[in-house]
Protein backbone atom coordinates (compact mmCIF):
# COMPACT_ATOMS: atom_id res chain seq x y z
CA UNK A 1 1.52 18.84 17.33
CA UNK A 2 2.52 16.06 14.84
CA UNK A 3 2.36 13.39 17.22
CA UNK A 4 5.25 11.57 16.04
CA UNK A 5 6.14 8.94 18.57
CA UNK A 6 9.60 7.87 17.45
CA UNK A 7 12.42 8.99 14.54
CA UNK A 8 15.42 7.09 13.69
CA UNK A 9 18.09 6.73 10.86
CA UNK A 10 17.07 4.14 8.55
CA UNK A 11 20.52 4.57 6.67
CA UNK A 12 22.96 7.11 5.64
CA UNK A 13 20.36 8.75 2.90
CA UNK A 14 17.18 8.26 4.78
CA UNK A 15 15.20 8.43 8.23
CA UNK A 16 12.04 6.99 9.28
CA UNK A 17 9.30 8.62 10.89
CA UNK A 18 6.88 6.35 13.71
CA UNK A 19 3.39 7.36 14.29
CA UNK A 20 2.18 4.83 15.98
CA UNK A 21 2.06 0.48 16.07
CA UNK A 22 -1.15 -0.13 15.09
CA UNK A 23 -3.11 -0.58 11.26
CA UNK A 24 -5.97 1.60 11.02
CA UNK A 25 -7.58 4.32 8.59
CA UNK A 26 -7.44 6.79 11.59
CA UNK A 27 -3.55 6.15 11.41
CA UNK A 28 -3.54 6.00 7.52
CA UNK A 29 -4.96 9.99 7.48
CA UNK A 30 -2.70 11.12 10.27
CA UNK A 31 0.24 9.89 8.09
CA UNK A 32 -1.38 11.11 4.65
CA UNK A 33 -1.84 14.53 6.25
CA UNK A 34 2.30 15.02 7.49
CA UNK A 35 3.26 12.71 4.19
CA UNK A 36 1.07 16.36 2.03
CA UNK A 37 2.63 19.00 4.61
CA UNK A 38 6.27 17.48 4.55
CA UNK A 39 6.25 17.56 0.64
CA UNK A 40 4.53 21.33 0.16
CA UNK A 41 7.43 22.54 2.33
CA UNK A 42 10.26 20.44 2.16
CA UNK A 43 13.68 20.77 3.87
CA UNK A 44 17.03 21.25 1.76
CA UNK A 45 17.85 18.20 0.32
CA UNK A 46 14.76 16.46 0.75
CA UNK A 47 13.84 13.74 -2.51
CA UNK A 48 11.22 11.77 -1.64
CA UNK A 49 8.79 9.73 0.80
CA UNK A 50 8.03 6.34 1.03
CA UNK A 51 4.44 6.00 3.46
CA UNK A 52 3.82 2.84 4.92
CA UNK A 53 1.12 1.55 7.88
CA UNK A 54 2.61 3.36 10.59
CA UNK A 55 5.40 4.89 9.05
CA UNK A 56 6.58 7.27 7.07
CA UNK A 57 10.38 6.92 5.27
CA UNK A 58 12.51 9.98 3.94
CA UNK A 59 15.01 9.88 1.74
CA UNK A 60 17.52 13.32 0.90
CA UNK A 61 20.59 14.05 -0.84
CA UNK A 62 23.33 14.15 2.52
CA UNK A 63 25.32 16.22 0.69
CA UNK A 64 22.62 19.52 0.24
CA UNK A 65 21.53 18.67 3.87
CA UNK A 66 25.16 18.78 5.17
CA UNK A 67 25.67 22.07 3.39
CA UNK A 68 22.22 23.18 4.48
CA UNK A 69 21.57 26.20 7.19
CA UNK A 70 19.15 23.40 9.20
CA UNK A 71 19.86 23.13 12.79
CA UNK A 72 21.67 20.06 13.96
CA UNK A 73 26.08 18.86 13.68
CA UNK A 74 24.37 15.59 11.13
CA UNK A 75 22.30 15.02 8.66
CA UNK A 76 20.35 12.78 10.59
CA UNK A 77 19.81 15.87 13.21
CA UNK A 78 18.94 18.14 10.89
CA UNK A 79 16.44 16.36 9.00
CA UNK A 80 14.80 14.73 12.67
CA UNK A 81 15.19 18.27 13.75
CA UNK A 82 12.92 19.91 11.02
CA UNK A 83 10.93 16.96 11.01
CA UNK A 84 9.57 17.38 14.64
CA UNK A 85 9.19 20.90 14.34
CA UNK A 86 7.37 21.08 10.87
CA UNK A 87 4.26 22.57 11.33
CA UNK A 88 0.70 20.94 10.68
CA UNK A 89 -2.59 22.90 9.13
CA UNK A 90 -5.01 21.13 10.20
CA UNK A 91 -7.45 23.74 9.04
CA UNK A 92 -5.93 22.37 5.39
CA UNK A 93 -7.99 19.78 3.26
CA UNK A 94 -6.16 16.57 2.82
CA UNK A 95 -5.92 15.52 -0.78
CA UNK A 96 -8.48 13.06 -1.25
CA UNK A 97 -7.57 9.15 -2.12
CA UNK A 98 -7.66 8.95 -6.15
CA UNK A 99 -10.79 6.34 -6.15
CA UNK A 100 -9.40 3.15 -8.66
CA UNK A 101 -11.87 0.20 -10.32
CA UNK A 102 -10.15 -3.14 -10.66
CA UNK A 103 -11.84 -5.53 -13.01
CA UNK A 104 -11.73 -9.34 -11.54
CA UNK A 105 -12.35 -12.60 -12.55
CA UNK A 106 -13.03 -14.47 -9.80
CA UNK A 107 -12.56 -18.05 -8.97
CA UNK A 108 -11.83 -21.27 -11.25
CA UNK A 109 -8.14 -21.34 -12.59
CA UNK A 110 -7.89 -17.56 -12.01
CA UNK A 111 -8.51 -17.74 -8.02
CA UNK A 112 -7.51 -22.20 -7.32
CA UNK A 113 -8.29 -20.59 -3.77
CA UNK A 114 -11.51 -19.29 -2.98
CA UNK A 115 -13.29 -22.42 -2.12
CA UNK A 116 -10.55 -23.27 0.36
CA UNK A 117 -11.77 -19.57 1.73
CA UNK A 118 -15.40 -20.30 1.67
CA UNK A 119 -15.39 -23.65 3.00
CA UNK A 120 -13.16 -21.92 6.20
CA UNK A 121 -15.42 -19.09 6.59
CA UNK A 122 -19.34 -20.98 5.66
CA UNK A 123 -20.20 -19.26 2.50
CA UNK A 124 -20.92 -19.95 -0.38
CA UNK A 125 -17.94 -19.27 -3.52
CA UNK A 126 -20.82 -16.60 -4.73
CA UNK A 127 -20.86 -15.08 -1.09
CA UNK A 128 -17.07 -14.61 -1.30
CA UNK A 129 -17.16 -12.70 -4.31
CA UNK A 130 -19.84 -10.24 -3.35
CA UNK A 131 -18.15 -9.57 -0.31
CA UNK A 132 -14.45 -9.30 -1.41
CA UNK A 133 -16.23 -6.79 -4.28
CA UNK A 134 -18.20 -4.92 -2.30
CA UNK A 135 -16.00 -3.50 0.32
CA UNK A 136 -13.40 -0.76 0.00
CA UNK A 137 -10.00 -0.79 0.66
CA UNK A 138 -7.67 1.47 1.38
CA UNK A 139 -3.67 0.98 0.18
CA UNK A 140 -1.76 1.44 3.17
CA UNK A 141 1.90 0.64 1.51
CA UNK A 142 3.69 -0.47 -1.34
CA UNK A 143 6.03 -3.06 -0.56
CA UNK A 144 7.67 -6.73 -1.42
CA UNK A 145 8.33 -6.48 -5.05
CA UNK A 146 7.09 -3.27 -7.04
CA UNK A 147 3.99 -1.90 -7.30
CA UNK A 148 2.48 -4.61 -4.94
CA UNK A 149 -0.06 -3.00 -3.13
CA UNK A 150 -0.78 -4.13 0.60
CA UNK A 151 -4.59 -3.26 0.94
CA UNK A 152 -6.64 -3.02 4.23
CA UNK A 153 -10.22 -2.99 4.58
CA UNK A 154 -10.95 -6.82 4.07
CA UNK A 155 -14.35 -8.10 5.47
CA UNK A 156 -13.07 -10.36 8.56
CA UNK A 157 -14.97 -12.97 7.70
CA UNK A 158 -12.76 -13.84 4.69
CA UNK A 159 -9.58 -13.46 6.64
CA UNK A 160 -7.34 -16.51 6.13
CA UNK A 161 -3.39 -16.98 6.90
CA UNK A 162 -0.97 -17.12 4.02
CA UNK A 163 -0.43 -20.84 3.01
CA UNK A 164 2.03 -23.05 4.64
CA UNK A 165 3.67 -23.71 1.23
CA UNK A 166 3.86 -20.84 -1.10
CA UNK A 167 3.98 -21.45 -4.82
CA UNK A 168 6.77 -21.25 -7.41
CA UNK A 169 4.82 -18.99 -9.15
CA UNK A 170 1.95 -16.39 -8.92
CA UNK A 171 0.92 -14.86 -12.24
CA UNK A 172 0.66 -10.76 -12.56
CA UNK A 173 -2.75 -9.89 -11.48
CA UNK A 174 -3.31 -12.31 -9.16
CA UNK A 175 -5.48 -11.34 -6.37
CA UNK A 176 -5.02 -12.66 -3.05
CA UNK A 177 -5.71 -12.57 0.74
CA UNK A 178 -3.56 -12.89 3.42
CA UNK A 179 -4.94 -12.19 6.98
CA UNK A 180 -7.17 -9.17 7.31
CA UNK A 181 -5.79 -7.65 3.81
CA UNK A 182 -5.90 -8.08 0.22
CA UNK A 183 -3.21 -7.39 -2.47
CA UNK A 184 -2.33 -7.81 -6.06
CA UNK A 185 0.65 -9.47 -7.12
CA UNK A 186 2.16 -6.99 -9.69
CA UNK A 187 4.61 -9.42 -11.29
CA UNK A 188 4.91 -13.19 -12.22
CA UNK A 189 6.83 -13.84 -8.79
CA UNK A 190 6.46 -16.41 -5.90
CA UNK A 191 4.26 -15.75 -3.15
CA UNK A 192 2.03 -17.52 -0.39
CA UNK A 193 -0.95 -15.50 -0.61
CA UNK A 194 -4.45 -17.22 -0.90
CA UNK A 195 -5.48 -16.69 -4.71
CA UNK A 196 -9.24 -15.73 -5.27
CA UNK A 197 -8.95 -14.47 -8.77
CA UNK A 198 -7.45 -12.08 -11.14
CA UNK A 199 -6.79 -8.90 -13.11
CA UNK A 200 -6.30 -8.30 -16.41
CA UNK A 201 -4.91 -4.46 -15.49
CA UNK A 202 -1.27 -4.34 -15.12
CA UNK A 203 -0.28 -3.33 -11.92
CA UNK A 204 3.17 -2.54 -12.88
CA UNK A 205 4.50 -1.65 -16.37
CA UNK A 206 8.14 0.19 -16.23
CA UNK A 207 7.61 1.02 -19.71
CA UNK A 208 4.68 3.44 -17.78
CA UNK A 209 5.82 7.31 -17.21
CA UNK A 210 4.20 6.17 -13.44
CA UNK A 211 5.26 2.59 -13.36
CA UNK A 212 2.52 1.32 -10.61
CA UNK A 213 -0.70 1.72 -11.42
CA UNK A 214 -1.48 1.94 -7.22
CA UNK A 215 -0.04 4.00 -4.69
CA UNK A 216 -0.62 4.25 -0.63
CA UNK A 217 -3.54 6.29 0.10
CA UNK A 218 -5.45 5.17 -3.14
CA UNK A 219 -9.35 3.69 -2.23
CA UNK A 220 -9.69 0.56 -4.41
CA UNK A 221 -13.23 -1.42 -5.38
CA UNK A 222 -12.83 -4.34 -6.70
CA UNK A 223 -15.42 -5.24 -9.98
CA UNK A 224 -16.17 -8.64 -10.44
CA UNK A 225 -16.32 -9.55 -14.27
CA UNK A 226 -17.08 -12.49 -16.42
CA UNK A 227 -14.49 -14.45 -18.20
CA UNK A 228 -15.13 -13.17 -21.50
CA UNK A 229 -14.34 -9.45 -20.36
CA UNK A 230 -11.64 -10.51 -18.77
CA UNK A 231 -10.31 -11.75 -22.20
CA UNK A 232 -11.39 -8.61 -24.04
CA UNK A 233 -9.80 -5.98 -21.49
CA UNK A 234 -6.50 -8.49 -21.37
């Protein structure tokens, strides 16, 4: 039993699997677990998988599934098909999340809004930081722009809604929050996250044999570090 609770055709090339409707780490290893199975025995045709909170997308070649000896008249019932009847080991060890340190410097012109965050939530700026760094976090998706990692796991007393304006700009390495989750902006691009501080890692480099530095599934710690670090590892 997979317990897949919905399939449909996301386009011509690709279908998307539904395991469930909710955000949660019990979720995120049910999905890791058929994401591992589905790629050691793939179907004809199959190319990759993109995982996501609840989800799970699958893109193949149509032509090699067309021509392909899997039961169904299309492509989208012969993938569904082998989908729902791929078989699950549970007795199988689930590849463990690869365990990444992000360096951050926290507050002042690298985070213009963690006060806003401790004022809302009655701590102190120094409060903020040792509880955004202390917790871990799990990457539940990539998403929005490339290699920007959506990131569950956030204490709930730091969770604050996206601002009502966003800005032009967010520089690469900004960290933010936005309700219960925390992300890094990969690239200099708008957004309407609240900004707490920053990276000097790049999160994306497509100069990089593995362009993102993060994937879903990843557990991420956050390090605080001092400004001069932060100048030395940039």
């Amino acid at each position: 039993m997979n317990l897949i609770t919905d399939i449909y055709p996301l386009n011509e090339i690709s279908i998307t699997i539904v395991f469930g409707d909710e955000i949660s780490l019990k979720l995120a290893d049910r999905i890791a677990e058929f994401n591992q199975a589905l790629i050691a025995s793939p179907f004809s045709g199959f190319l990759t998988t993109i995982p996501a909170y609840a989800s799970i997308t699958v893109y193949y070649d149509p032509i090699k599934v067309y021509q392909s000896n899997l039961n169904g008249s299309s492509c989208f019932d012969k993938v569904s098909t082998y989908i729902r009847t791929l078989k699950i080991n549970t007795s199988e060890k689930v590849k463990q999340p690869d365990k990444v340190i992000i360096p951050v410097y926290y507050g002042g012109k690298f985070g213009p809004d963690i006060d806003l965050i401790a004022a809302q939530a009655n701590l102190s700026t120094a409060e903020v930081i040792q509880i955004h760094s202390a917790a871990s976090y799990r990457v539940y998706m990539i998403g929005f722009v490339p290699g920007f990692a959506y990131m569950g796991g956030l204490d709930k007393r730091l969770s604050t809604p996206r601002r009502q304006q966003p800005r032009a700009s967010v520089p690469a390495g900004a960290v933010g929050i936005a309700g219960e989750q925390t992300g890094i902006y990969p690239l200099d691009i708008p957004g309407g996250w609240q900004i707490i501080g920053q990276t000097p890692l790049k999160i994306f480099d497509a100069n990089r044999p593995e362009p993102a530095l993060l994937k879903a599934g990843d557990e991420i710690r956050f390090e605080p570090i001092t400004v001069e670090q932060f100048r030395t590892l940039s």
